[in-house]
C-alpha atoms as a PDB file:
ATOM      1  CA  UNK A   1       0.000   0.000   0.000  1.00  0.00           C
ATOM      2  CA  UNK A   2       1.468   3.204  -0.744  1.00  0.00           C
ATOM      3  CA  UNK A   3       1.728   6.127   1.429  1.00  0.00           C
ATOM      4  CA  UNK A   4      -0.586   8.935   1.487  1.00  0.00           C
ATOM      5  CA  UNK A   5       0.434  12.536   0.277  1.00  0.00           C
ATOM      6  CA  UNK A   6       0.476  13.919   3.377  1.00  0.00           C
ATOM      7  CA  UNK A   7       0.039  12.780   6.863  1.00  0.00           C
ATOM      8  CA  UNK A   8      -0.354  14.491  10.384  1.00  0.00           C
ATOM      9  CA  UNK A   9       0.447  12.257  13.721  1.00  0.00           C
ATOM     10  CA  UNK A  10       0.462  13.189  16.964  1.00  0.00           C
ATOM     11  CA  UNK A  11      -0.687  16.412  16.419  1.00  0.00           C
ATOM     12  CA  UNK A  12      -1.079  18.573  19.572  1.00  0.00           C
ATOM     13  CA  UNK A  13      -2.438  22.659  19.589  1.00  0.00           C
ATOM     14  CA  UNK A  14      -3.790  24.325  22.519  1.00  0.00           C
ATOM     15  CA  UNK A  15      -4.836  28.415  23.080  1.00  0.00           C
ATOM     16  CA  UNK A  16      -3.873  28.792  26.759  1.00  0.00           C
ATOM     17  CA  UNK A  17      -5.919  26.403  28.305  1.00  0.00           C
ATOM     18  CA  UNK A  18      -7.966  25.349  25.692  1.00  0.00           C
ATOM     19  CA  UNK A  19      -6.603  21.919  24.013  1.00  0.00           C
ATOM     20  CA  UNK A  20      -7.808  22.093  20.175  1.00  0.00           C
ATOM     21  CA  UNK A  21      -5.813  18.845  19.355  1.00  0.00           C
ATOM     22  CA  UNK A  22      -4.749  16.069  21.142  1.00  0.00           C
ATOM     23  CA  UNK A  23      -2.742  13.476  19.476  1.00  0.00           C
ATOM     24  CA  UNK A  24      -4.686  13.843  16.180  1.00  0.00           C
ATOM     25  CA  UNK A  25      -3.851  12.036  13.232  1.00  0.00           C
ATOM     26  CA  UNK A  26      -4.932  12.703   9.407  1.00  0.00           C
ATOM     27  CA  UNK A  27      -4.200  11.103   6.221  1.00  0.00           C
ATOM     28  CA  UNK A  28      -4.509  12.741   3.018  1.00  0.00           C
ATOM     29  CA  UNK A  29      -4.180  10.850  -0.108  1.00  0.00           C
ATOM     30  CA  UNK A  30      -2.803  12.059  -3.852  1.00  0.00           C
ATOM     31  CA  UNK A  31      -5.824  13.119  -6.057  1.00  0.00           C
ATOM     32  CA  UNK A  32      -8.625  12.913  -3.463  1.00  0.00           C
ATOM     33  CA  UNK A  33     -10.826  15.706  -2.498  1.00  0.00           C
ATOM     34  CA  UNK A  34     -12.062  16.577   1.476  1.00  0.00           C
ATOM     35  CA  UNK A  35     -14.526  18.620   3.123  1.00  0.00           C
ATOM     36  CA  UNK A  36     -13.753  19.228   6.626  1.00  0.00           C
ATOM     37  CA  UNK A  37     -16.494  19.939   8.689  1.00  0.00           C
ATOM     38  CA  UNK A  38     -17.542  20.518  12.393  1.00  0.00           C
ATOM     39  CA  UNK A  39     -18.846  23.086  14.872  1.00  0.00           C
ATOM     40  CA  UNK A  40     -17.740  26.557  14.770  1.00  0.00           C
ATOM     41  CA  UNK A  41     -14.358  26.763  16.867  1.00  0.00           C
ATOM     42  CA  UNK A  42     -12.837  23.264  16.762  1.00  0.00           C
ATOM     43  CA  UNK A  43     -10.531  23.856  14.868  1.00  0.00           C
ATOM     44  CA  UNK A  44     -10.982  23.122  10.944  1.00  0.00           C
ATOM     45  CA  UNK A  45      -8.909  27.145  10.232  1.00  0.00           C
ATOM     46  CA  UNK A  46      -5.999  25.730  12.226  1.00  0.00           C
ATOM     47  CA  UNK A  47      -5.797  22.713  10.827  1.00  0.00           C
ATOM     48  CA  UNK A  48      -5.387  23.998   7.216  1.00  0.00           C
ATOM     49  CA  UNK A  49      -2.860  26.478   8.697  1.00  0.00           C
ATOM     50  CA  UNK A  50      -1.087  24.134  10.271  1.00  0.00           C
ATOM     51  CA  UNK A  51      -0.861  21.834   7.101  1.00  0.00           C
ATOM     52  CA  UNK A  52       0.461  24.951   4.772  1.00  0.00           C
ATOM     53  CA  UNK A  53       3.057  25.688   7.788  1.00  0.00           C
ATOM     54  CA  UNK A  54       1.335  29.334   8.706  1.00  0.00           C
ATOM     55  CA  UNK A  55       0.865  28.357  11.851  1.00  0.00           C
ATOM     56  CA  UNK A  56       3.001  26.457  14.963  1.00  0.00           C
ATOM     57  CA  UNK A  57       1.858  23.612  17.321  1.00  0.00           C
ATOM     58  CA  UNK A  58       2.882  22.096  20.296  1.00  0.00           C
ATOM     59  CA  UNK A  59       3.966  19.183  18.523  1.00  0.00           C
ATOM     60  CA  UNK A  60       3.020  16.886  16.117  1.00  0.00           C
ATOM     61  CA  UNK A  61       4.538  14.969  13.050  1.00  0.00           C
ATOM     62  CA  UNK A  62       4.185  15.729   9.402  1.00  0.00           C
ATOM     63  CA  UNK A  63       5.036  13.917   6.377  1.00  0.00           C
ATOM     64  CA  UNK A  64       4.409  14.995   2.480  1.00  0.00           C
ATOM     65  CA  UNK A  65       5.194  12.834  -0.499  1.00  0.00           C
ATOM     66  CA  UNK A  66       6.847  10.274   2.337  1.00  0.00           C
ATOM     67  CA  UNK A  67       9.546  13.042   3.824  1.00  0.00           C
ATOM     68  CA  UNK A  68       9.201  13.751   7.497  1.00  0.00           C
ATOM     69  CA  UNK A  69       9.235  16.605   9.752  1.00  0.00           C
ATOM     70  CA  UNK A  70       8.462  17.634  13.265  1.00  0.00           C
ATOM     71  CA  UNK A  71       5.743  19.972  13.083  1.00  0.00           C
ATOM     72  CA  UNK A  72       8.128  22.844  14.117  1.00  0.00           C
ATOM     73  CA  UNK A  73      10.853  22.540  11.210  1.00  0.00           C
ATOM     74  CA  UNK A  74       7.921  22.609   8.224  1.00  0.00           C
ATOM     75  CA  UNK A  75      10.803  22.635   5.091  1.00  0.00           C
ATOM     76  CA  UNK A  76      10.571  25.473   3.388  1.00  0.00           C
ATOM     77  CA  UNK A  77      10.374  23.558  -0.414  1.00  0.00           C
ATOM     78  CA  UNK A  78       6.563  22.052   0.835  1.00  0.00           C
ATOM     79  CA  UNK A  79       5.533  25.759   0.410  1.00  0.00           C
ATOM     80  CA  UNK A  80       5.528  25.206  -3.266  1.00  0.00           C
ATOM     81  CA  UNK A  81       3.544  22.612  -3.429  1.00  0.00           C
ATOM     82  CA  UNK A  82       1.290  23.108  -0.653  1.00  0.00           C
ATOM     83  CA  UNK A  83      -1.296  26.508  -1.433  1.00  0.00           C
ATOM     84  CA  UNK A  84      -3.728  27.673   1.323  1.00  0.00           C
ATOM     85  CA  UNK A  85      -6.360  30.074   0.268  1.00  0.00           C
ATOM     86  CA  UNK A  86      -7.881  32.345   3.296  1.00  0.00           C
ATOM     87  CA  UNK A  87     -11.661  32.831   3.654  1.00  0.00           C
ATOM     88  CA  UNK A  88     -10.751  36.654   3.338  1.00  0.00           C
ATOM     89  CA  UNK A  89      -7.476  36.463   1.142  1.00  0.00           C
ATOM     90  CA  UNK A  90      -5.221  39.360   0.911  1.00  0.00           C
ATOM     91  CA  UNK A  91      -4.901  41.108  -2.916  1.00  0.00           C
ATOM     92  CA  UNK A  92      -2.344  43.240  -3.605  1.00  0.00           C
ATOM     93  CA  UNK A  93      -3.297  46.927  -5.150  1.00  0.00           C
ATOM     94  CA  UNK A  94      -2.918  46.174  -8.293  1.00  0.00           C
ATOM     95  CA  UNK A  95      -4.530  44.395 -10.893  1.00  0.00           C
ATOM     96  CA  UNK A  96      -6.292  40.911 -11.545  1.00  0.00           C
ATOM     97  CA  UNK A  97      -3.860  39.746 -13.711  1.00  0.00           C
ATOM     98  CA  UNK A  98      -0.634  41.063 -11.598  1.00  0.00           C
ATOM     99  CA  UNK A  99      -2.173  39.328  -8.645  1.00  0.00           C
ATOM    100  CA  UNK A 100      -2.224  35.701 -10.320  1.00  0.00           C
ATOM    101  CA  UNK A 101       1.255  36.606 -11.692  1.00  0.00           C
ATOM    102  CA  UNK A 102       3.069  37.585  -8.383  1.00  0.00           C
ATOM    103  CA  UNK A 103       3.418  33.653  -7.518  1.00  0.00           C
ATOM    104  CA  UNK A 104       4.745  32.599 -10.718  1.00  0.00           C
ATOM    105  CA  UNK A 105       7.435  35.606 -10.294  1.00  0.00           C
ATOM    106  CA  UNK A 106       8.378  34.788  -7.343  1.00  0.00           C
ATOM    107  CA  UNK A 107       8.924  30.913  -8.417  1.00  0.00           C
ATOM    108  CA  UNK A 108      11.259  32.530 -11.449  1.00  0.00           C
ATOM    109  CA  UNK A 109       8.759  30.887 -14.201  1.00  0.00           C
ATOM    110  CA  UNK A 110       9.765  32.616 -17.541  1.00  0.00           C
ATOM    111  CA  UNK A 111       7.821  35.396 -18.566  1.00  0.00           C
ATOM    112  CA  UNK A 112       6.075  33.329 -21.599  1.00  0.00           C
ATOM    113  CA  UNK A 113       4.666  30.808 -19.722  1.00  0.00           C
ATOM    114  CA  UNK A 114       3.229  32.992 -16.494  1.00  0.00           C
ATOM    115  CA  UNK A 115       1.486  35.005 -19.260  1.00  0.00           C
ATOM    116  CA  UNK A 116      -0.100  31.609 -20.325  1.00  0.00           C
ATOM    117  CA  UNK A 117      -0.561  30.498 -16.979  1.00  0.00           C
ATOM    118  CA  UNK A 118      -2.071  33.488 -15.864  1.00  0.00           C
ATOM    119  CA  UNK A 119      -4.164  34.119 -19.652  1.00  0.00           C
ATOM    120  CA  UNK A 120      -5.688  30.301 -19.057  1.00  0.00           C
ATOM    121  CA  UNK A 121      -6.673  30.647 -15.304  1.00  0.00           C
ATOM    122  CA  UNK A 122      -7.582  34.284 -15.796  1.00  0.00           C
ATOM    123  CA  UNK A 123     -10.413  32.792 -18.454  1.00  0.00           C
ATOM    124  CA  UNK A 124     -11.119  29.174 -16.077  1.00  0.00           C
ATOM    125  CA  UNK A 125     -12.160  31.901 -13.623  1.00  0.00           C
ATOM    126  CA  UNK A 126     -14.385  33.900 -15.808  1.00  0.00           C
ATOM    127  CA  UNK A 127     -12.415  36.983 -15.735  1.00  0.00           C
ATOM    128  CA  UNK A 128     -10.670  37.235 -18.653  1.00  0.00           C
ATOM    129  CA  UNK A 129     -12.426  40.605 -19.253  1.00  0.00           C
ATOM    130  CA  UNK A 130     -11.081  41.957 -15.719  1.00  0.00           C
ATOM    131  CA  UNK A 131      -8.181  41.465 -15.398  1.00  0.00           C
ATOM    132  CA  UNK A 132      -6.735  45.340 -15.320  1.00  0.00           C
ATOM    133  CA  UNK A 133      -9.663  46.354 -13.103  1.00  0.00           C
ATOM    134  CA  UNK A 134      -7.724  46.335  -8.865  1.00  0.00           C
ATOM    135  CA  UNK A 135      -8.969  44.317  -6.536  1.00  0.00           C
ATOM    136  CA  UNK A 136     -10.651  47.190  -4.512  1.00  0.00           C
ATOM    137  CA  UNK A 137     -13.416  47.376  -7.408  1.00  0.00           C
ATOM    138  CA  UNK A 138     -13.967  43.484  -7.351  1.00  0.00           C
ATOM    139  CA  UNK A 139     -17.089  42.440  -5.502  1.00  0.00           C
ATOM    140  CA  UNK A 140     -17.123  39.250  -3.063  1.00  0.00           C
ATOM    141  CA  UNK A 141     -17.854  36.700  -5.801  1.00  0.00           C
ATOM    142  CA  UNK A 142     -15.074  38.242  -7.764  1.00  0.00           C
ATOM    143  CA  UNK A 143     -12.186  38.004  -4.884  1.00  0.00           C
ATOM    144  CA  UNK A 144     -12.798  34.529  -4.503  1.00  0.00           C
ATOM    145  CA  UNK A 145     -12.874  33.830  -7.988  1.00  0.00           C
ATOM    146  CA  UNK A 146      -9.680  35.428  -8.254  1.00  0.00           C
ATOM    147  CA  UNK A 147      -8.192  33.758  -5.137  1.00  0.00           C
ATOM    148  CA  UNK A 148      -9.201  30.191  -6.662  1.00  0.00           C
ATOM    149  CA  UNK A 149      -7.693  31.330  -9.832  1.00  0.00           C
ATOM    150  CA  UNK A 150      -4.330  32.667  -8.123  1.00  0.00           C
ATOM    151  CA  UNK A 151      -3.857  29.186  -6.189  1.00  0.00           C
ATOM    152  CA  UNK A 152      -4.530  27.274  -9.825  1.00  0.00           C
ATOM    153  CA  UNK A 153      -2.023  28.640 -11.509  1.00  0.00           C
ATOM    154  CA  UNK A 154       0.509  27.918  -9.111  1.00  0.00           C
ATOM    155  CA  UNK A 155      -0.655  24.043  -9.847  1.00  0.00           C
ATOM    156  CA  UNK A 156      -0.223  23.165  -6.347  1.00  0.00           C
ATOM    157  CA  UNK A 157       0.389  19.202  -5.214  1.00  0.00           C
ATOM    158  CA  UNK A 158      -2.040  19.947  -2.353  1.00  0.00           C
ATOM    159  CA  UNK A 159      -4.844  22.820  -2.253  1.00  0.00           C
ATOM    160  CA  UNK A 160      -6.218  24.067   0.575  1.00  0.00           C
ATOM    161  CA  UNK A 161      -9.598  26.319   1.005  1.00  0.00           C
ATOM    162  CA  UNK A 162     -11.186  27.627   3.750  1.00  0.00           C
ATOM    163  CA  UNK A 163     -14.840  28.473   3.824  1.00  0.00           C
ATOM    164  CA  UNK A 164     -14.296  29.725   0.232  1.00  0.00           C
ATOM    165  CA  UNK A 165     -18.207  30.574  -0.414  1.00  0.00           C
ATOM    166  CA  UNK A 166     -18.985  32.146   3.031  1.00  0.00           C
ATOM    167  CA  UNK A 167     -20.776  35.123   2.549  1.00  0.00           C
ATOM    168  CA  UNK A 168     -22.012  34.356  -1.164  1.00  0.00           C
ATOM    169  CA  UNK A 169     -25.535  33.829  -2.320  1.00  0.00           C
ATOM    170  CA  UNK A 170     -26.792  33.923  -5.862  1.00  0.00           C
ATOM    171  CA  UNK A 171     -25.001  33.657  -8.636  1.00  0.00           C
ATOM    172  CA  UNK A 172     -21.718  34.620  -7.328  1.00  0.00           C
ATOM    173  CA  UNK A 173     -21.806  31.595  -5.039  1.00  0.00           C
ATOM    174  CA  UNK A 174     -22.686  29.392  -7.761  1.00  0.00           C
ATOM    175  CA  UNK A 175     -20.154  29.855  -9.703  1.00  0.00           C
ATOM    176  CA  UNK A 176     -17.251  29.685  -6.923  1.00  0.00           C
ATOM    177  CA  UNK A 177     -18.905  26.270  -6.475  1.00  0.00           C
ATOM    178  CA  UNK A 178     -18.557  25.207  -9.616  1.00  0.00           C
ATOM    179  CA  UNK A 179     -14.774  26.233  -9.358  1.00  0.00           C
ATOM    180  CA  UNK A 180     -14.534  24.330  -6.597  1.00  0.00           C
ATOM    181  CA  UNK A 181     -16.324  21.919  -7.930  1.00  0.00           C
ATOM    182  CA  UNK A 182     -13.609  21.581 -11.110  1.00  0.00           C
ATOM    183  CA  UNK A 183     -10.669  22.235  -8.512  1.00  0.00           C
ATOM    184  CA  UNK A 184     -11.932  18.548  -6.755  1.00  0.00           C
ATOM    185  CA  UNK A 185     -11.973  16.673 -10.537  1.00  0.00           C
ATOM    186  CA  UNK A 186      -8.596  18.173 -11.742  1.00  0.00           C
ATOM    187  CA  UNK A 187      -6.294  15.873 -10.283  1.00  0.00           C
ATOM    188  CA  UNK A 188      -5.223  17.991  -7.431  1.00  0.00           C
ATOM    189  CA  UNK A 189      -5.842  16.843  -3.984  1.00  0.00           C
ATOM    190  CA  UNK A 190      -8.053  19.652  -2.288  1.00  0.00           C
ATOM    191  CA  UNK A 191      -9.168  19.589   1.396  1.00  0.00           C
ATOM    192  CA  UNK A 192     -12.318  22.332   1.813  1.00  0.00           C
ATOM    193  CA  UNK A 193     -12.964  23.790   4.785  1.00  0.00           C
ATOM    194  CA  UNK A 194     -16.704  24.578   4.953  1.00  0.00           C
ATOM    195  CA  UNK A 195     -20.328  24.935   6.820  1.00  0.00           C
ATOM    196  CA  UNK A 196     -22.155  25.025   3.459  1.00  0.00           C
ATOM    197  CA  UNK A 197     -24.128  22.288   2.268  1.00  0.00           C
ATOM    198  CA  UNK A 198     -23.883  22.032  -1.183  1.00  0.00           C
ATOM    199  CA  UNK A 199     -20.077  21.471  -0.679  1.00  0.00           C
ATOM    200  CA  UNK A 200     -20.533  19.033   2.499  1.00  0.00           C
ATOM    201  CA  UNK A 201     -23.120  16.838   0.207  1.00  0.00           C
ATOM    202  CA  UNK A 202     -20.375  16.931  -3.217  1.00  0.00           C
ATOM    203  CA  UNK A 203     -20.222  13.348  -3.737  1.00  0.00           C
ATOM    204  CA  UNK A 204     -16.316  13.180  -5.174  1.00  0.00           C
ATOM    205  CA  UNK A 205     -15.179  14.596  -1.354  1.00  0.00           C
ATOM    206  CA  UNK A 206     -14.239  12.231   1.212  1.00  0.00           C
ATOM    207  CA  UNK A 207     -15.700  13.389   4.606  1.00  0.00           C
ATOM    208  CA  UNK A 208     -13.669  14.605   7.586  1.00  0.00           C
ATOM    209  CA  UNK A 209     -15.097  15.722  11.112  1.00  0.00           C
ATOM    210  CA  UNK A 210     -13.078  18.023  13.677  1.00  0.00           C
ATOM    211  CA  UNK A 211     -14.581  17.406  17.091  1.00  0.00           C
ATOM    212  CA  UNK A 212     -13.716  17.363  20.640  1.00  0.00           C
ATOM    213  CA  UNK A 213     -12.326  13.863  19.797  1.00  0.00           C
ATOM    214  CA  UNK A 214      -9.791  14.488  16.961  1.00  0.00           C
ATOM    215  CA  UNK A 215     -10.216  14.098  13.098  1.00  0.00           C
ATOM    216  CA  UNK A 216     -12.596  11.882  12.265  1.00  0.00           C
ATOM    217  CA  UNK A 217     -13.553  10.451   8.961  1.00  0.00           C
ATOM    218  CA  UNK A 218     -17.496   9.768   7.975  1.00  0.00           C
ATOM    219  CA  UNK A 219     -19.434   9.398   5.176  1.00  0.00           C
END
């Protein structure tokens, strides 16, 4: 049996008193798509942080693509591979299309190819036609559009989203679902945090519960 993509063991986080994790364990495997549910408060935000190495615990185990690291020494090459998009993501004051091309910059792609990265998620996103207009002008559907879009280009190995249609109704949550939707099927491994139905009853996600009692898997 082969290993899973990533895995978490022994995971342990705590705010002052309050233990979030105790000895949890998760297991993600390559090409597979999660929804990770649970009450407000357990812990489903820290757990994706955790994962993309924004945020410490007490201690714990990782491992991705079989390496593995204590918790506290996440290797700096996993960033690459491993994208986290917020629930309210940050945008740089500039345009559409400089925001989806700051990753690929920084990663020294060659101009060519970010400008048909960037031209092919720009269009996946249905925004082809805004991609000068700055972030400040976008409305909610259109941030998280353009979030989704930012974290495709960079093909990541593993994709992380948290609560990415909170706040949406109407069309504009529609079609962020049906991003998500084609992030699940495109041979990325995903993990979605979220409280909303539609994306809790998708039928290609695997179910995972964050309770009192660790990470549990359902169906």
């Amino acid at each position: 049996m082969s290993a899973p993509l990533f895995a978490v063991s022994g995971l342990a986080k705590r705010f002052g008193e309050r233990v979030l994790f105790d000895e949890a364990r998760l297991e993600l495997e390559s090409g597979s798509g999660y929804v990770l549910t649970g009450a407000n408060g357990t812990g489903k935000t820290t757990l994706l942080r955790i994962i993309a190495g924004i945020e410490q615990a007490e201690r714990g185990q990782l491992a991705f693509r079989a390496q593995a690291s204590p918790v506290a020494d996440y290797p700096e090459s996993w960033r690459r591979e491993i994208v986290y998009v917020h629930q309210q993501p940050y945008l740089f004051h500039t345009t559409i299309e400089k925001n989806l091309d700051y990753g690929l910059a920084r990663r020294r792609v060659s101009l060519a190819e970010r400008q048909a990265r960037v031209r092919e998620a720009l269009t996946w996103a249905g925004l082809a036609e805004r991609r000068e207009v700055p972030p400040h002008k976008l409305s909610g559907g259109e941030i998280q559009r353009m979030a989704l879009a930012r974290a495709k280009v960079l093909n990541p190995t593993l994709l992380l989203l948290d609560e990415p249609t909170a706040n949406l109704d109407g069309d504009a949550r529609r079609q962020v679902l049906e991003l998500v939707t084609a992030l699940c099927i495109d041979n990325h491994t995903v993990v979605v945090a979220s409280h909303d139905p539609e994306i809790i009853r998708l039928a290609i996600l695997n179910r995972l519960y964050v309770s009192a009692r660790g990470i549990e898997t359902g169906d």
